[in-house]
Protein backbone atom coordinates (compact mmCIF):
# COMPACT_ATOMS: atom_id res chain seq x y z
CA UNK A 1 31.57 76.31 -71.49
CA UNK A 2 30.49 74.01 -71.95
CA UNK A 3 26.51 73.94 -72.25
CA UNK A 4 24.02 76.59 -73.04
CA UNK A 5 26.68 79.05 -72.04
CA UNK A 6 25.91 79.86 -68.35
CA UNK A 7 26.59 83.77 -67.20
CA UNK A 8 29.37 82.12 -64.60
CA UNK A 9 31.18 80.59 -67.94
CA UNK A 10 30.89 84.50 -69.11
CA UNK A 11 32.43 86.34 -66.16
CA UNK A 12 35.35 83.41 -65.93
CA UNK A 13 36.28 85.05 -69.57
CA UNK A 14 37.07 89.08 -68.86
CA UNK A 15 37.88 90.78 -71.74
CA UNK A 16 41.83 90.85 -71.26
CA UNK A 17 41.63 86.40 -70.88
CA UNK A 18 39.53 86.36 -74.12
CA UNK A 19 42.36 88.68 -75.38
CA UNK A 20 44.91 86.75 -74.28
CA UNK A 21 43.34 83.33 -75.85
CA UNK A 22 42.33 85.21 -79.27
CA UNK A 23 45.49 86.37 -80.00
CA UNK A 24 47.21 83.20 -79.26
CA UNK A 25 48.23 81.03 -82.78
CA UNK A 26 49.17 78.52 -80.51
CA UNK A 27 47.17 77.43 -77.33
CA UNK A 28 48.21 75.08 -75.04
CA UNK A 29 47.06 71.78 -75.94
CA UNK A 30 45.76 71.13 -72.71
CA UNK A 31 43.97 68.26 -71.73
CA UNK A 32 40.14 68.74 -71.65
CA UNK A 33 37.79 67.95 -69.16
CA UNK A 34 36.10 64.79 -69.51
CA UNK A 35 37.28 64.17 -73.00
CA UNK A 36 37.40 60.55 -74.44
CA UNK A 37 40.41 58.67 -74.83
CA UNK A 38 41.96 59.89 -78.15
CA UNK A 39 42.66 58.22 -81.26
CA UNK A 40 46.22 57.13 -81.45
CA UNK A 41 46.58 55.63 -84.77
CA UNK A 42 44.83 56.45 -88.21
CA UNK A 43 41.14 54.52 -88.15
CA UNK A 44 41.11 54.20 -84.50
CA UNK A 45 38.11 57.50 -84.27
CA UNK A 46 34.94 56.19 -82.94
CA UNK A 47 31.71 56.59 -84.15
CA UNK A 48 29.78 57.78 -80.85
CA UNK A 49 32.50 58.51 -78.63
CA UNK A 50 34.56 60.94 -80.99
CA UNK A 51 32.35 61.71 -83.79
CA UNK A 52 28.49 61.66 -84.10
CA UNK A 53 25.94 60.79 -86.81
CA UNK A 54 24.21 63.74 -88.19
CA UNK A 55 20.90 61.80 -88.83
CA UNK A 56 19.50 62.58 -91.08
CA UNK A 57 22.26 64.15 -92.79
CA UNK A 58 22.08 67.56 -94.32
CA UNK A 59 22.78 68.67 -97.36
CA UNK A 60 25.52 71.09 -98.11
CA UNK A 61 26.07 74.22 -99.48
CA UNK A 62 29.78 73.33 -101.93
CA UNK A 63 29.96 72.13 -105.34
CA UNK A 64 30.19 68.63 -106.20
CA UNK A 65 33.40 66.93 -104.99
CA UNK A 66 34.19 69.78 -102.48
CA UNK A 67 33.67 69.13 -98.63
CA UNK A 68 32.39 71.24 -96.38
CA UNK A 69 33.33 71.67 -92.87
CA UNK A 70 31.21 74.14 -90.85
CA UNK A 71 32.00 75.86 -87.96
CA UNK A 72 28.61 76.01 -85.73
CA UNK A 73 29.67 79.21 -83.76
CA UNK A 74 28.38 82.69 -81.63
CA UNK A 75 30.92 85.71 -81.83
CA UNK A 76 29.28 86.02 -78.26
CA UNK A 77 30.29 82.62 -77.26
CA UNK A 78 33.99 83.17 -75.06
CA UNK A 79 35.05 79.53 -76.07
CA UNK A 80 34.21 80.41 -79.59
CA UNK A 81 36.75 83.12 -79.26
CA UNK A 82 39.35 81.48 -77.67
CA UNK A 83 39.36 78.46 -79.69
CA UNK A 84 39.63 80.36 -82.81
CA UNK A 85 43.41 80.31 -83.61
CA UNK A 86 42.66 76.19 -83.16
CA UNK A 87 39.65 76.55 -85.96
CA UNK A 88 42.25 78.93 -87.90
CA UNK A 89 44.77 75.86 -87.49
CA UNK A 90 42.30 73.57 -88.80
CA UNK A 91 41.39 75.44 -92.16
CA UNK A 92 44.77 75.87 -92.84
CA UNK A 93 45.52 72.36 -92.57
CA UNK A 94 42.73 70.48 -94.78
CA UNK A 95 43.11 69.70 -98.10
CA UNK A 96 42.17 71.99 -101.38
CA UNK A 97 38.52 70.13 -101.68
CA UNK A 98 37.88 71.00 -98.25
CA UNK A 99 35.73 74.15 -98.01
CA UNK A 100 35.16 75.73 -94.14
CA UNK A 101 31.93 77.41 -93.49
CA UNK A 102 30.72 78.77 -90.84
CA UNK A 103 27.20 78.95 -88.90
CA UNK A 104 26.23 81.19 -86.40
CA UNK A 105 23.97 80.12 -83.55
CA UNK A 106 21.59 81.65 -81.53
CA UNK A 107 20.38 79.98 -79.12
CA UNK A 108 21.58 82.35 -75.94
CA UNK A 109 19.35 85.71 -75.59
CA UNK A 110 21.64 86.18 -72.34
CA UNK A 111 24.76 86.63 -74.42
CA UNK A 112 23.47 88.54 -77.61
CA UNK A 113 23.66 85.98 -79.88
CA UNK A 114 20.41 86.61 -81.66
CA UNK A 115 21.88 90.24 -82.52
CA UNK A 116 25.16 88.42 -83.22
CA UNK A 117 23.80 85.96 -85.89
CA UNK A 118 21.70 88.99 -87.67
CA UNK A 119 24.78 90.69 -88.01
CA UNK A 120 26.79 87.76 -89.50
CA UNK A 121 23.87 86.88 -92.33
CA UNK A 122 24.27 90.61 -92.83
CA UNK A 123 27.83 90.55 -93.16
CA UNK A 124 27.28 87.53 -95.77
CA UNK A 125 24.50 88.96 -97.80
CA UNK A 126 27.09 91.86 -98.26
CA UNK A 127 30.04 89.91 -98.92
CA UNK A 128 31.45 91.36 -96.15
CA UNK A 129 31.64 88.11 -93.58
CA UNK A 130 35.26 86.28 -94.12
CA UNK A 131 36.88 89.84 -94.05
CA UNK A 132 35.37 90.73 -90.78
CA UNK A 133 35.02 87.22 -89.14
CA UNK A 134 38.55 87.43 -86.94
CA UNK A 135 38.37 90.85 -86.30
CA UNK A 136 34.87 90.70 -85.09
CA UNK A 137 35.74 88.18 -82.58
CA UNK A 138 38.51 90.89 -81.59
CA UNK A 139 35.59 93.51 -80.95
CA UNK A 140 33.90 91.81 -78.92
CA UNK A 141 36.56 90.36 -76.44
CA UNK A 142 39.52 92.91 -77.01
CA UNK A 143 38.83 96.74 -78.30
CA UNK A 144 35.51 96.20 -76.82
CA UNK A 145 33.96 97.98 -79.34
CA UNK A 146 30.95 94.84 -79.21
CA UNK A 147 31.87 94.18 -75.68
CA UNK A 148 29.11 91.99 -73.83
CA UNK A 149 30.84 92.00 -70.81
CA UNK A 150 31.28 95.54 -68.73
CA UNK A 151 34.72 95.39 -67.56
CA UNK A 152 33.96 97.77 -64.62
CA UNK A 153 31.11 95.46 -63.07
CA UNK A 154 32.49 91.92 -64.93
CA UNK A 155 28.81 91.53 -65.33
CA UNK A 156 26.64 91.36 -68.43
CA UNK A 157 26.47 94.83 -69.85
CA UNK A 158 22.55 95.86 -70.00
CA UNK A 159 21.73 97.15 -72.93
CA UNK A 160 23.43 94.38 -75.04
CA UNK A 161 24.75 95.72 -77.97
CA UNK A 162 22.31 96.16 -81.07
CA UNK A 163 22.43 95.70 -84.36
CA UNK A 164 22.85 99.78 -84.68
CA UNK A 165 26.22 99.21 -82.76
CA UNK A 166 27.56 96.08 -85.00
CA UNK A 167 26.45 98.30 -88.05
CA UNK A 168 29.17 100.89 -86.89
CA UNK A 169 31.95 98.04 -86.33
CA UNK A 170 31.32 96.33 -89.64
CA UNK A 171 31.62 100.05 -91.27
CA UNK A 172 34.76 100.13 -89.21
CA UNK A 173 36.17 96.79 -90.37
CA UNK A 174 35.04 97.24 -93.69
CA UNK A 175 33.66 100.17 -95.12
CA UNK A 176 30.32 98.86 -95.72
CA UNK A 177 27.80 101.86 -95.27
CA UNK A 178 25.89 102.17 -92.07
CA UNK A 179 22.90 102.37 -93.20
CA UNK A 180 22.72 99.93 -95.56
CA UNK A 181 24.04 97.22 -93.30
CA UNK A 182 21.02 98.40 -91.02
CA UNK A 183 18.66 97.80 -93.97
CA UNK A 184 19.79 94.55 -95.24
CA UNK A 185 20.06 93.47 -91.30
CA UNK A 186 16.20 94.13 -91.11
CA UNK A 187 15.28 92.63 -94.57
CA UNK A 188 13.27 90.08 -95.55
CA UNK A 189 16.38 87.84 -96.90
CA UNK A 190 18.18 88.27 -93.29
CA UNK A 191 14.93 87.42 -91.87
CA UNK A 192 14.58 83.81 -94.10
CA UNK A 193 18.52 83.07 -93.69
CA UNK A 194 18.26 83.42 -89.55
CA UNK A 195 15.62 81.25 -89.70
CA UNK A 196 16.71 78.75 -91.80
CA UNK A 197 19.81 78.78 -89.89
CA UNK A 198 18.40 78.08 -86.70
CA UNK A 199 16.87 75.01 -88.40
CA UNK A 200 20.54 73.65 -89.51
CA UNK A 201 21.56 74.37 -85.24
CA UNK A 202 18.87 71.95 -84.36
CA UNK A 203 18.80 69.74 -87.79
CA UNK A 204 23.09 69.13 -86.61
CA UNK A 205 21.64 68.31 -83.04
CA UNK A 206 24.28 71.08 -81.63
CA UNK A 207 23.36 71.69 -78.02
CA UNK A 208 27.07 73.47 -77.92
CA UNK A 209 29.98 76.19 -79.57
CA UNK A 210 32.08 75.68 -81.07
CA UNK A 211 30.80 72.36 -82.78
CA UNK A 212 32.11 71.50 -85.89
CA UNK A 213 30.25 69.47 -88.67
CA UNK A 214 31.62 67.57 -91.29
CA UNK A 215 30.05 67.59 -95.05
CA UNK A 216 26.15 67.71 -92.79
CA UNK A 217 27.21 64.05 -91.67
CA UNK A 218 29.60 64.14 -88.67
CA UNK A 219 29.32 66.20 -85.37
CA UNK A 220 32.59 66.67 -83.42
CA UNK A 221 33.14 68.75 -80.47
CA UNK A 222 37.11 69.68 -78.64
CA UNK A 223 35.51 67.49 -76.34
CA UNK A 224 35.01 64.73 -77.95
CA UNK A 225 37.93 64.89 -79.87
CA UNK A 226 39.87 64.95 -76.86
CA UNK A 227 41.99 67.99 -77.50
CA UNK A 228 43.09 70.80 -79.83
CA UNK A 229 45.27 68.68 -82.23
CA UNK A 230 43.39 65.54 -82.15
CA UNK A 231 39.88 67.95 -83.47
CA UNK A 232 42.42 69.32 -86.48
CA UNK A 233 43.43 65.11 -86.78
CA UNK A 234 40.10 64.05 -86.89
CA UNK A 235 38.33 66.89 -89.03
CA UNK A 236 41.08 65.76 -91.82
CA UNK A 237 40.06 62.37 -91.30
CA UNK A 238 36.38 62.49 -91.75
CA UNK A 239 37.49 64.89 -94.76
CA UNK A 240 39.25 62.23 -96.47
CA UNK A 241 36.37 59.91 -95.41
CA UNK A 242 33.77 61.84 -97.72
CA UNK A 243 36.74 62.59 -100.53
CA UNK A 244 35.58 60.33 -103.46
């Protein structure tokens, strides 16, 4: 990416390198672009050049004494995809207070994230969302069954995929009926948690998937991180920061 998602960024990704990327448990910790110099011992994570003020801070959606750590994220978004295993790393590695959520953006009409997020607050008003998260990723960028991108053409398929067509995959995945996942997806509750949703996006100041925010204080991007293993290092960090 790695802003507002251009259709070049799209194309770079076919479906068989999203594949590749998704299925990967282990990417190559490869240095990224532009990325600050990173921490090399415990305390040395700077505020502003690894990490960002969330200001004013939001609140959070865990019980007392738990920690949440949100994924900001687009099932649409290739990076999003191929970064996963890396966010998969990261849950697995934070403590037992630590609680990952996970927020879906929407802020690309060129890649279907609109349809994308209606679907996820779907998937969560039916309990269906953690089941289906990894393999919806999958759908998208390896069966194809959500494709965005036509492999023939390596262009932006036209229609987009609807909400009809994520109704069948989440059926699929889950066994959630058709038509009710159509239903809820165009209910008044859907409607209010998009919304509000789009509010967090631009409350975090995320101009940017994945982004990951720490307990609706701390913004931290691969970026600015400065690689895959230093964004698990410092996520745990600003975990045990907020552990009281």
């Amino acid at each position: 990416m790695i802003r507002h998602f251009i259709l070049a960024a799209v194309l770079a990704l076919s479906a068989a390198g999203a594949a590749q990327a998704a299925n990967s448990a282990n990417p190559a910790p490869a240095p990224v672009k532009g990325a600050p110099a990173a921490a090399t011992a415990k305390g040395d994570w700077k505020e502003g050049t690894n990490y960002f003020l969330v200001v004013p801070a939001q609140h959070t959606s865990v019980p007392a004494g738990k920690v949440e750590v949100t994924e900001v994220f687009s099932y649409g978004c290739p990076f999003c995809a191929k970064y996963n295993p890396v966010i998969q790393k990261m849950r697995a590695s934070l403590p037992a207070n630590a609680k990952v959520t996970y927020l879906p953006a929407s802020f690309s009409d060129a890649e279907d994230w609109p349809m994308f997020q209606q679907a996820y607050c779907t998937a969560q008003m039916l309990g269906v969302a953690d089941e289906a998260h990894d393999r919806m990723f999958e759908a998208v960028w390896t069966s194809g069954d959500l494709a965005i991108v036509d492999p023939g053409t390596n262009r932006l398929k036209r229609p987009l995929p609807s909400i009809e067509d994520a109704a069948r995959v989440y059926h699929k995945l889950t066994g959630v009926s058709e038509a009710k996942f159509i239903a809820t997806a165009k209910s008044f509750a859907v409607d209010v948690k998009r919304k509000a949703d789009d509010a967090l996006v631009v409350a975090y100041h995320v101009d940017q998937t994945p982004t990951i925010i720490v307990n609706g204080k701390y913004r931290v991007t691969l970026s600015s991180a400065g690689g895959f293993d230093q964004l698990i290092q410092l996520v745990g960090w600003l975990v045990a920061k907020e552990t009281h």
